[in-house]
C-alpha atoms as a PDB file:
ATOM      1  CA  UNK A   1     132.764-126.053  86.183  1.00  0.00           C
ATOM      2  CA  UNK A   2     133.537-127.024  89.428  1.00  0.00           C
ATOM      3  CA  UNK A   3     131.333-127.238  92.322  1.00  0.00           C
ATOM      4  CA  UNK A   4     132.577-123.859  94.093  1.00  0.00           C
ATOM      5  CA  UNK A   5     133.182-121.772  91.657  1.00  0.00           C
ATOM      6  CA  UNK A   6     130.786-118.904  91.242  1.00  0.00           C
ATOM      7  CA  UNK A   7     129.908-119.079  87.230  1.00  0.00           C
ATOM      8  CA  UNK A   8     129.805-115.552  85.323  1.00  0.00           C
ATOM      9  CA  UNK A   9     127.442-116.635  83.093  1.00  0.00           C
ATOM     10  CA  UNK A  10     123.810-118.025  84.700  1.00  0.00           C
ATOM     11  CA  UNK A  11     121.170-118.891  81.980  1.00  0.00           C
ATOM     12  CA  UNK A  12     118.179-120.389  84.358  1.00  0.00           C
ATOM     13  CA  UNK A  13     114.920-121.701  82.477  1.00  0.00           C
ATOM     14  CA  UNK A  14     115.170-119.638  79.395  1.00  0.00           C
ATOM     15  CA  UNK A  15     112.694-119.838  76.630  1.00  0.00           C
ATOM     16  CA  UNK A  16     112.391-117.744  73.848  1.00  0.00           C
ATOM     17  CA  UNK A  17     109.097-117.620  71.513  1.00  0.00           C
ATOM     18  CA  UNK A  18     109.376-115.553  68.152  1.00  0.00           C
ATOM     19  CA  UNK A  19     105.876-114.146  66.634  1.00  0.00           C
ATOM     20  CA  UNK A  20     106.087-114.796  62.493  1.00  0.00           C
ATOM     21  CA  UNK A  21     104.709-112.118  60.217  1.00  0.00           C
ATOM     22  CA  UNK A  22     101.642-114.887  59.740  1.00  0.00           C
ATOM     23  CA  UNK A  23     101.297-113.909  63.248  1.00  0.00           C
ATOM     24  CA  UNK A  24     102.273-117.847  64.775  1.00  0.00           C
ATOM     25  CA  UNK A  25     104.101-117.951  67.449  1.00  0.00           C
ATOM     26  CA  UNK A  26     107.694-120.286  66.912  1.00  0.00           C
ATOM     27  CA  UNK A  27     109.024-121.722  70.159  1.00  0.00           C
ATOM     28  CA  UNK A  28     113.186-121.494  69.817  1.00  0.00           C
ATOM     29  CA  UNK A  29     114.260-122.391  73.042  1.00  0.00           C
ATOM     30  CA  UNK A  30     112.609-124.103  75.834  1.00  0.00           C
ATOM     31  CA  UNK A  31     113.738-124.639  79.914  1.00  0.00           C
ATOM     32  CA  UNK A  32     117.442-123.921  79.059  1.00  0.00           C
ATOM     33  CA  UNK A  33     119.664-124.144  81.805  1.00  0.00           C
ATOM     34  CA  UNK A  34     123.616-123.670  81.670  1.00  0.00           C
ATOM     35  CA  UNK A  35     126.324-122.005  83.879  1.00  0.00           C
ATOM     36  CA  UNK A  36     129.677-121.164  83.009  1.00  0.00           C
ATOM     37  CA  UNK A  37     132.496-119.965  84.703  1.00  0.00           C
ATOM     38  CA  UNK A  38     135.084-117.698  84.373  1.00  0.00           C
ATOM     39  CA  UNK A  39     138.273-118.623  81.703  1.00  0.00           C
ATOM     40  CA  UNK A  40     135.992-121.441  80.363  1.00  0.00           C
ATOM     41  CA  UNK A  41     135.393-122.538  76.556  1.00  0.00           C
ATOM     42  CA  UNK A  42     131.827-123.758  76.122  1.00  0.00           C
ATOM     43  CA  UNK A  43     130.964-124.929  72.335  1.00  0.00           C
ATOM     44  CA  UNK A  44     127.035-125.344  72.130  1.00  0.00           C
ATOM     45  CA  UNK A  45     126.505-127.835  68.610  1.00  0.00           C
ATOM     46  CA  UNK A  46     123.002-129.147  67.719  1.00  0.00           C
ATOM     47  CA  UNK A  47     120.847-129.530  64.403  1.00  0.00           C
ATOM     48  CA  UNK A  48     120.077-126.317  62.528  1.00  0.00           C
ATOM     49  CA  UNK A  49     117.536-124.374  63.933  1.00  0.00           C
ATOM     50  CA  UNK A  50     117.479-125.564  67.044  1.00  0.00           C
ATOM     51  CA  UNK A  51     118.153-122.074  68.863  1.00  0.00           C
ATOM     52  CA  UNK A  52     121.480-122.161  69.081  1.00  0.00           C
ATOM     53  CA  UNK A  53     122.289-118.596  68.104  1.00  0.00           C
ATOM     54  CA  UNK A  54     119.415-117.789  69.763  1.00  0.00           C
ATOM     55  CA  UNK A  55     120.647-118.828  72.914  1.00  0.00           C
ATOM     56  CA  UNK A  56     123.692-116.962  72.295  1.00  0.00           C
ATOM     57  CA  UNK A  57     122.026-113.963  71.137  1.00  0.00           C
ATOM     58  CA  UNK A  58     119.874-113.558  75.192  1.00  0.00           C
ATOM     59  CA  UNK A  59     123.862-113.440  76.460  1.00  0.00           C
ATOM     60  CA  UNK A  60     124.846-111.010  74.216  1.00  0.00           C
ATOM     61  CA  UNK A  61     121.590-109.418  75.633  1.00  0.00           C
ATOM     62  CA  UNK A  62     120.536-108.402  71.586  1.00  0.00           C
ATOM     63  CA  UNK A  63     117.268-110.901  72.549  1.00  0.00           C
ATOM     64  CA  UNK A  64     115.050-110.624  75.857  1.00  0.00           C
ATOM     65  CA  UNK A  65     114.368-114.081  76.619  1.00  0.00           C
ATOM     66  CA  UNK A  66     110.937-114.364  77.024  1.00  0.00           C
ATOM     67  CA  UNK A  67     110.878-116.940  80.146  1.00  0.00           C
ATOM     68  CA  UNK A  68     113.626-117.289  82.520  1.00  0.00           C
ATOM     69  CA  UNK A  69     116.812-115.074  83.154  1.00  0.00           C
ATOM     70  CA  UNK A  70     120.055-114.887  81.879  1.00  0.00           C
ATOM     71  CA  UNK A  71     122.489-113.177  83.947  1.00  0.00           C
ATOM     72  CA  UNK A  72     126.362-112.235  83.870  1.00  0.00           C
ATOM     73  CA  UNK A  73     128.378-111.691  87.318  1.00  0.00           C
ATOM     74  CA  UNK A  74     124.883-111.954  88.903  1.00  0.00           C
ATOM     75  CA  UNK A  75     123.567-108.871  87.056  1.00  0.00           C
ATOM     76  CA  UNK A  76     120.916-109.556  84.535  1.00  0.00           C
ATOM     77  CA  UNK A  77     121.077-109.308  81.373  1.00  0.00           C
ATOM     78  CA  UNK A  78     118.788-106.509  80.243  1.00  0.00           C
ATOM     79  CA  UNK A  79     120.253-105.494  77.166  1.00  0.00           C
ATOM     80  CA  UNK A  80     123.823-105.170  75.356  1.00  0.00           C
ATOM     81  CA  UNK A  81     126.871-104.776  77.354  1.00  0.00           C
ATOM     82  CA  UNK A  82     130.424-103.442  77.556  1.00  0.00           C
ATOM     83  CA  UNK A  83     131.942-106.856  78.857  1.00  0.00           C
ATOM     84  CA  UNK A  84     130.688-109.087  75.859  1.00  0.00           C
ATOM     85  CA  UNK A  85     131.909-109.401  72.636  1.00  0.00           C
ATOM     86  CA  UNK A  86     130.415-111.104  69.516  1.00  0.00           C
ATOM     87  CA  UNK A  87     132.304-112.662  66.273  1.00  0.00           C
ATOM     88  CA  UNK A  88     129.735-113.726  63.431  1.00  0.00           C
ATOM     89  CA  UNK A  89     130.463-115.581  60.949  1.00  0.00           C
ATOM     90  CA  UNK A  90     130.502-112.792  58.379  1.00  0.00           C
ATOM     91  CA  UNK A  91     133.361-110.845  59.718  1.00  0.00           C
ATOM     92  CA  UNK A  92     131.362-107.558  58.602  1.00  0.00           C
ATOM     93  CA  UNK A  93     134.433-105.321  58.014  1.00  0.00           C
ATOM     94  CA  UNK A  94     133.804-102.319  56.686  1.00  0.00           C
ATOM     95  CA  UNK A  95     135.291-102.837  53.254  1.00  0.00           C
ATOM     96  CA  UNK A  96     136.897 -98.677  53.138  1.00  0.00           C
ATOM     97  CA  UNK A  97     138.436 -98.809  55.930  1.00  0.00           C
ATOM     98  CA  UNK A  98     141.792-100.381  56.680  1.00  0.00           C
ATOM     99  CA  UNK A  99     142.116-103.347  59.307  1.00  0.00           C
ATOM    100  CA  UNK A 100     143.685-100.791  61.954  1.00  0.00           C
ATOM    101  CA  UNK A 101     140.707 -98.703  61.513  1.00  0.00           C
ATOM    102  CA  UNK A 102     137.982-101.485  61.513  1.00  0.00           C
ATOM    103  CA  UNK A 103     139.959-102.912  64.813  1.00  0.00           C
ATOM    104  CA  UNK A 104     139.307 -99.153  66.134  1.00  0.00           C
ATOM    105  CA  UNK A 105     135.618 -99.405  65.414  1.00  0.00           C
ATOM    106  CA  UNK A 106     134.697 -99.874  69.009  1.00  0.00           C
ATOM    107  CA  UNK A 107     136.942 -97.762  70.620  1.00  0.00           C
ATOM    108  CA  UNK A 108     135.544 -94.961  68.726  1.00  0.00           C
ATOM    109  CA  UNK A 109     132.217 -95.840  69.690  1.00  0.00           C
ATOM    110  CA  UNK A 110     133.111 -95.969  73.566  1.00  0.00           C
ATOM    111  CA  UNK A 111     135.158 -93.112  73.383  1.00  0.00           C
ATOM    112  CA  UNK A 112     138.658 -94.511  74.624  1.00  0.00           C
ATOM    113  CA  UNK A 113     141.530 -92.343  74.090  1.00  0.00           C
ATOM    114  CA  UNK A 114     143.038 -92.142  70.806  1.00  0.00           C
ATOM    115  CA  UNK A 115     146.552 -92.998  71.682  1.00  0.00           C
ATOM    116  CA  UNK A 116     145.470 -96.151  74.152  1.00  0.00           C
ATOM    117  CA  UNK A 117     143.285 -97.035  71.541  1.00  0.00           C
ATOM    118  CA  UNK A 118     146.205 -97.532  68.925  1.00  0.00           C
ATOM    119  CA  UNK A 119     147.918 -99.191  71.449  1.00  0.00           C
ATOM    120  CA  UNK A 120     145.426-101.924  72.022  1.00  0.00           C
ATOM    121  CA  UNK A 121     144.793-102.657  68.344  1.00  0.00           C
ATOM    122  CA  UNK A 122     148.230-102.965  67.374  1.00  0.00           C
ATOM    123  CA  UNK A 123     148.716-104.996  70.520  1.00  0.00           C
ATOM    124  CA  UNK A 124     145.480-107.106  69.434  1.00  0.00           C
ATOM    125  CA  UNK A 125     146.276-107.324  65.704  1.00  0.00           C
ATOM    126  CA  UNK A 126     150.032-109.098  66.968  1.00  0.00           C
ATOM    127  CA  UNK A 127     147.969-111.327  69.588  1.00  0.00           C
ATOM    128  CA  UNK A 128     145.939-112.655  66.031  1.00  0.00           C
ATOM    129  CA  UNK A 129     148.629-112.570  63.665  1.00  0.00           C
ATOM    130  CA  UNK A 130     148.491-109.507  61.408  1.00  0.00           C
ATOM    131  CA  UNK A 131     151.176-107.478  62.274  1.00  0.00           C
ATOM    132  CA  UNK A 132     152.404-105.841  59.550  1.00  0.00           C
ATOM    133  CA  UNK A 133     148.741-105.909  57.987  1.00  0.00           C
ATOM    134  CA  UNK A 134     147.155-102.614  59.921  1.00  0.00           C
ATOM    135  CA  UNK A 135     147.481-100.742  56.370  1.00  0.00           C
ATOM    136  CA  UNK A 136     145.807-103.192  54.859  1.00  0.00           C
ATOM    137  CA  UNK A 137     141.823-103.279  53.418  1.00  0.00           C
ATOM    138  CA  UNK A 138     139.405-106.282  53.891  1.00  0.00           C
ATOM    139  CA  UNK A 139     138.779-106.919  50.237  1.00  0.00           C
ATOM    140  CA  UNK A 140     142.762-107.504  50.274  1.00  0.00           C
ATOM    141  CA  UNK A 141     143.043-110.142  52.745  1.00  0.00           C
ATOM    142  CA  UNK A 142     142.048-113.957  52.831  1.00  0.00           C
ATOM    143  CA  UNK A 143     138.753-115.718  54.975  1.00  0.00           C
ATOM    144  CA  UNK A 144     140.637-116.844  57.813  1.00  0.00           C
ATOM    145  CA  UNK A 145     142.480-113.423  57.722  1.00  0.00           C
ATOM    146  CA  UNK A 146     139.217-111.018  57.983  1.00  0.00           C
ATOM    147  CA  UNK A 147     137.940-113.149  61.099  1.00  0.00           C
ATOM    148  CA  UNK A 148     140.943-112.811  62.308  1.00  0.00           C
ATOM    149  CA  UNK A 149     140.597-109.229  62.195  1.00  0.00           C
ATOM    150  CA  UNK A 150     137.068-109.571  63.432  1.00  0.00           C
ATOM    151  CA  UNK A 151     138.175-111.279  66.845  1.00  0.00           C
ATOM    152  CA  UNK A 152     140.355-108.793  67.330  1.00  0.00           C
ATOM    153  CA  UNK A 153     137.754-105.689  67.008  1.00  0.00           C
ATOM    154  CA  UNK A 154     135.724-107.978  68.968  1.00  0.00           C
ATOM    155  CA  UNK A 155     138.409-107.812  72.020  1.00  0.00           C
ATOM    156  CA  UNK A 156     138.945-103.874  71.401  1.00  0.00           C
ATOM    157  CA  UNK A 157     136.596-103.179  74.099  1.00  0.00           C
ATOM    158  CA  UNK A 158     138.713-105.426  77.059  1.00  0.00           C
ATOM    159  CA  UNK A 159     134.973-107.579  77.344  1.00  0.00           C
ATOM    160  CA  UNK A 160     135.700-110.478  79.875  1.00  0.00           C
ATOM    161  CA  UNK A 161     133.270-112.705  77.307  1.00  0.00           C
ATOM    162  CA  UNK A 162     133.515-113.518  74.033  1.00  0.00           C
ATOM    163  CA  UNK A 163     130.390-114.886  71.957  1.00  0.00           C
ATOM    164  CA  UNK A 164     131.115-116.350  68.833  1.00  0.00           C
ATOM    165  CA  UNK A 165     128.606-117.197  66.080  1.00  0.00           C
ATOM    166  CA  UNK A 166     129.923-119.935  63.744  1.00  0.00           C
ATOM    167  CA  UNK A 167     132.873-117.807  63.146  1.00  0.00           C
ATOM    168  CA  UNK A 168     134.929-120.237  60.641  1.00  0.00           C
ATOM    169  CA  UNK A 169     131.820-122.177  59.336  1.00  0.00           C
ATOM    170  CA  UNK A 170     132.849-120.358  55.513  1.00  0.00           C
ATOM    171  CA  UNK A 171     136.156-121.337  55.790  1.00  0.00           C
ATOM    172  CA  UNK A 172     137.374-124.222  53.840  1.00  0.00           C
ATOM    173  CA  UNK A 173     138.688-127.157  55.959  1.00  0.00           C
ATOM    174  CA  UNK A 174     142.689-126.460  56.204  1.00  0.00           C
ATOM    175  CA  UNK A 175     142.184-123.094  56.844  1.00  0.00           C
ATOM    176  CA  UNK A 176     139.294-123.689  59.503  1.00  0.00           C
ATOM    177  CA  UNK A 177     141.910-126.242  61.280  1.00  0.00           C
ATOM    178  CA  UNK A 178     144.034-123.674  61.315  1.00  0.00           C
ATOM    179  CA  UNK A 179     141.757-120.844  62.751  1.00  0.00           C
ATOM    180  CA  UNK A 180     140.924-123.053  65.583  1.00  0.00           C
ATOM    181  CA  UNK A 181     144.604-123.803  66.196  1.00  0.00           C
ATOM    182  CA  UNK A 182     144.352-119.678  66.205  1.00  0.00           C
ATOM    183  CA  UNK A 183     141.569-119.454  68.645  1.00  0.00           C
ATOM    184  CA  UNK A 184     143.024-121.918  71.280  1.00  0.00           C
ATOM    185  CA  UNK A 185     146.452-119.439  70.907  1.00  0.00           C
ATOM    186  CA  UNK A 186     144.390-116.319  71.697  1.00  0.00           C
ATOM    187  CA  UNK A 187     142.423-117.712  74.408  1.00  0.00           C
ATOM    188  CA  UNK A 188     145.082-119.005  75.968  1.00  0.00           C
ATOM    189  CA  UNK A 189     146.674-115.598  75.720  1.00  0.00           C
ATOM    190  CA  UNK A 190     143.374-113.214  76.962  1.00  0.00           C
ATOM    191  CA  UNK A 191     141.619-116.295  79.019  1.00  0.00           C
ATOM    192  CA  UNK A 192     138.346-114.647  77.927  1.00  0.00           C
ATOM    193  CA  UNK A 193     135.425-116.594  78.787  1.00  0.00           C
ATOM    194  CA  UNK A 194     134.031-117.851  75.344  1.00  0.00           C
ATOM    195  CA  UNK A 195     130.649-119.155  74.499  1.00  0.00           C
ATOM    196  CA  UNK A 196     131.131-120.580  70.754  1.00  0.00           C
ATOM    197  CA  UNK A 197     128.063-121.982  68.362  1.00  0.00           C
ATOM    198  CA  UNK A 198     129.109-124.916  65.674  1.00  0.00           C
ATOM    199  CA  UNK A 199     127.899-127.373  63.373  1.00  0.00           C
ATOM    200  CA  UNK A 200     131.096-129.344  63.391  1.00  0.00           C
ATOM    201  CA  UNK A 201     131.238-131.852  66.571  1.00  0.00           C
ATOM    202  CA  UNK A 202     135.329-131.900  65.772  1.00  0.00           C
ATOM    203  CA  UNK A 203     135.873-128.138  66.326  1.00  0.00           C
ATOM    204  CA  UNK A 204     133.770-128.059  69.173  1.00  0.00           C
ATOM    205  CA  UNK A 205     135.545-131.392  70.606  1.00  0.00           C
ATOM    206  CA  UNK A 206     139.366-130.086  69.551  1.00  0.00           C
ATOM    207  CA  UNK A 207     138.214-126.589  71.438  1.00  0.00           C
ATOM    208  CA  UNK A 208     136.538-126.931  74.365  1.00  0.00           C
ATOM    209  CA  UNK A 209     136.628-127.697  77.845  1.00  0.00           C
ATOM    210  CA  UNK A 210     132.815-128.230  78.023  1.00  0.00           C
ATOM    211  CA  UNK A 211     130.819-129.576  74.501  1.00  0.00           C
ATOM    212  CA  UNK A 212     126.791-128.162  74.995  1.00  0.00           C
ATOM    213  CA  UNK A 213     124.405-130.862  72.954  1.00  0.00           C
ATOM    214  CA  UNK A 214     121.149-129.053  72.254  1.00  0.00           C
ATOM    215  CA  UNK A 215     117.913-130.937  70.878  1.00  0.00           C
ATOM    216  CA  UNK A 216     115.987-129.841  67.564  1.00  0.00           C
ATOM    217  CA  UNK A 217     113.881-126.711  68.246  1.00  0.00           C
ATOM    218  CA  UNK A 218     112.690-125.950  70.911  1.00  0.00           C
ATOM    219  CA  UNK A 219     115.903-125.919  71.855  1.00  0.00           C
ATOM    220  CA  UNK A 220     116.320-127.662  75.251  1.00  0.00           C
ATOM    221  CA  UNK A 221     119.928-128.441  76.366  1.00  0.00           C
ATOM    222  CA  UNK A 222     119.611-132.937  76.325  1.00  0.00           C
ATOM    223  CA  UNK A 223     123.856-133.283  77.556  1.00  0.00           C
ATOM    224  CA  UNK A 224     126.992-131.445  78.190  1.00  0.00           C
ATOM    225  CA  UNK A 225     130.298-133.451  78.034  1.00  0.00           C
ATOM    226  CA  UNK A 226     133.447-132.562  79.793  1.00  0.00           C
ATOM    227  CA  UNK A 227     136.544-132.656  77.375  1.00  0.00           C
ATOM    228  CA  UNK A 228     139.702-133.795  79.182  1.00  0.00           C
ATOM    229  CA  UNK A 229     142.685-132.788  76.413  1.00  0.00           C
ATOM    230  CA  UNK A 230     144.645-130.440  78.111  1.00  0.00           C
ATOM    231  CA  UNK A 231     145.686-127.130  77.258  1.00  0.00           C
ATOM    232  CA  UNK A 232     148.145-128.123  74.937  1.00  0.00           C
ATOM    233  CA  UNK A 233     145.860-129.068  71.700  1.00  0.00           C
ATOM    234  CA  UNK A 234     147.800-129.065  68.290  1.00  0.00           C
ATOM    235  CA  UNK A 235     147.537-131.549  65.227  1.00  0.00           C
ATOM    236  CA  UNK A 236     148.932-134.417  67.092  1.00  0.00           C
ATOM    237  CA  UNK A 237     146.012-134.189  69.502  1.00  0.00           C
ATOM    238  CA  UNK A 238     143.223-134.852  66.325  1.00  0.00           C
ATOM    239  CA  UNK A 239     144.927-138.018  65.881  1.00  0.00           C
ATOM    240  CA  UNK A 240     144.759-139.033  69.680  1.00  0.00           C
ATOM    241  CA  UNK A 241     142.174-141.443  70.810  1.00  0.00           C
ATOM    242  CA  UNK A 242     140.524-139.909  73.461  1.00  0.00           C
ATOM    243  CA  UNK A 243     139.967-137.122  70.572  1.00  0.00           C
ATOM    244  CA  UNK A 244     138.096-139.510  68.839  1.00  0.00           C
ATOM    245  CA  UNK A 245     136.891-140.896  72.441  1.00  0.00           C
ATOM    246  CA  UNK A 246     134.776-137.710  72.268  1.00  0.00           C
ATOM    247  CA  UNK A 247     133.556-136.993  68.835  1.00  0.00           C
ATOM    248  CA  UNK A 248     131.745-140.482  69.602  1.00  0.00           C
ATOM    249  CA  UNK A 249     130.610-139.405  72.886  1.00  0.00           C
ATOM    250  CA  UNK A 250     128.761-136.168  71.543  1.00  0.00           C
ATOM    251  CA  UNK A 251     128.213-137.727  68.357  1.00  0.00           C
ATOM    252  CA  UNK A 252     125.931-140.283  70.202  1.00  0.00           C
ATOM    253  CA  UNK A 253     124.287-137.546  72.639  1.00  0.00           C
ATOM    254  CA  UNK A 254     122.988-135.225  69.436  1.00  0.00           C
ATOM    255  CA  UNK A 255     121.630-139.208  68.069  1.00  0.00           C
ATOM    256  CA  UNK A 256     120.042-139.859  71.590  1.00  0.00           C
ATOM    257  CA  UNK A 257     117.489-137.242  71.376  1.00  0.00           C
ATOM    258  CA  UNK A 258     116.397-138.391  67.969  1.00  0.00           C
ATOM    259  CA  UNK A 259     113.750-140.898  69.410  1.00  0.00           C
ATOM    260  CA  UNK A 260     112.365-138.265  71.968  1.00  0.00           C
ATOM    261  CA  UNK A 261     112.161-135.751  68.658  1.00  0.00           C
ATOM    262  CA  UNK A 262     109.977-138.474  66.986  1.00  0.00           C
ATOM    263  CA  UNK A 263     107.449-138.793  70.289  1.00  0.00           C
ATOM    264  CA  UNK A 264     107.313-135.103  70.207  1.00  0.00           C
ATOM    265  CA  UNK A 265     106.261-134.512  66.819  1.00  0.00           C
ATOM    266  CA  UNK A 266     103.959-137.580  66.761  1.00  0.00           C
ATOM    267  CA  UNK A 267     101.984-136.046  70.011  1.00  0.00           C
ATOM    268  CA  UNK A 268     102.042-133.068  67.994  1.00  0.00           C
ATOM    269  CA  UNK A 269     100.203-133.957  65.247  1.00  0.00           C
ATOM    270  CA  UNK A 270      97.860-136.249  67.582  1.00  0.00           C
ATOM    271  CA  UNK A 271      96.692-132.860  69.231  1.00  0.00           C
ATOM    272  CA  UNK A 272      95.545-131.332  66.124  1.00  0.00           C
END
């Protein structure tokens, strides 16, 4: 993000601490501090359970953090909002109704008007590929096809962000290549701001324009590297060397935190 650009989203020394059902308290984020600005792609990777759906959970506002502030075109975030959109990684269709109608789910909910409402889902469903499949039912389409749908209920709603939760992690490896060939289409065509959690350093790499390394819980954000491949990503660029370049480069930030890990859970056990 560059140095004059106001960001629209501001996430200043957030923590979040989850009570267990023992009654323990469960640190998941700690001191996280990230800005992003409008039209960016931000991937956030780091070990499992390190908060990263957490994190992405206080912008969607489903979360209060419980130190800190999170805020989105300087408002804070006090709750869910009209301008943010989430894709899971279930695509949680409902299975009896078609993909036009599942697209629709939100503008029912808000109340748009019926006939603008049609218009932006069949616009949305051609912007993601399934033209031709509005008639269709969930149960009747592939993996990559159902998230498909899902990203495009998640845009129903016009929301200038777009949080996504490991949205191809079930996907099998061609297809998830191809989803994020997809993604980078779409984008390009809404230039939503999107915020997406993975496990896999090469999606976030072959995505984004800024790669989010987080440590093992709590949380705490340890590097963020710039990725410098242009707009114009396809399979040529996952054979191009500054590709690789950067796999390395966030490969070796998630590794660089492992020591620091160690000296944390060593003092740990010290202070029992």
């Amino acid at each position: 993000m560059s140095g004059g650009e106001r960001p629209l989203i501001e996430i200043r020394d957030a923590g979040k601490v989850f009570r267990t059902r023992a009654g323990e308290d469960v640190r998941a984020l700690a001191e996280v501090t990230l800005a992003i600005a409008p039209g960016e792609f931000v991937c956030i990777v780091g070990a499992s359970g390190c908060g990263k759906s957490t994190l992405l959970r206080l912008v969607a506002g489903l979360v209060p953090p419980t130190t800190g502030s999170v805020a989105i075109g300087g408002r804070p975030v006090t709750g869910p909002r009209r301008d943010v959109g989430m894709v899971f990684q279930d695509p949680v269709l409902f299975p009896w109704r078609t993909v036009l109608r599942n697209v629709l789910v939100p503008a029912e909910v808000i109340g748009l008007e019926r006939r603008e409402a049609a218009r932006r889902a069949a616009a949305l469903l051609d912007l993601v590929g399934l033209h031709g499949f509005t008639d269709t039912y969930p149960g009747e389409l592939s993996g990559g096809m159902r998230q498909r749908a899902a990203i495009a209920r998640a845009l129903m709603h016009e929301p200038a962000i777009l949080l996504m939760d490991e949205p191809f992690g079930a996907l099998d490896a061609m297809t998830r290549e191809a989803m994020n060939q997809e993604l980078l289409r779409i984008w390009q065509g809404s230039r939503k701001t999107v915020l997406l959690v993975t496990h896999s350093i090469d999606e976030a790499v072959f995505l984004a324009d800024r790669v989010v390394v987080m440590s093992p819980r709590p949380g705490r954000i340890t590097d963020v590297v710039t990725v410098d491949l242009g707009d114009g990503r396809d399979d040529a660029t996952r054979e191009d060397s500054e590709f690789f370049k950067k796999i390395t480069e966030v490969r070796e930030a998630l590794r660089a935190d492992q020591p620091a890990r160690a000296e944390r859970m060593g003092q740990a056990v010290d202070d029992r």
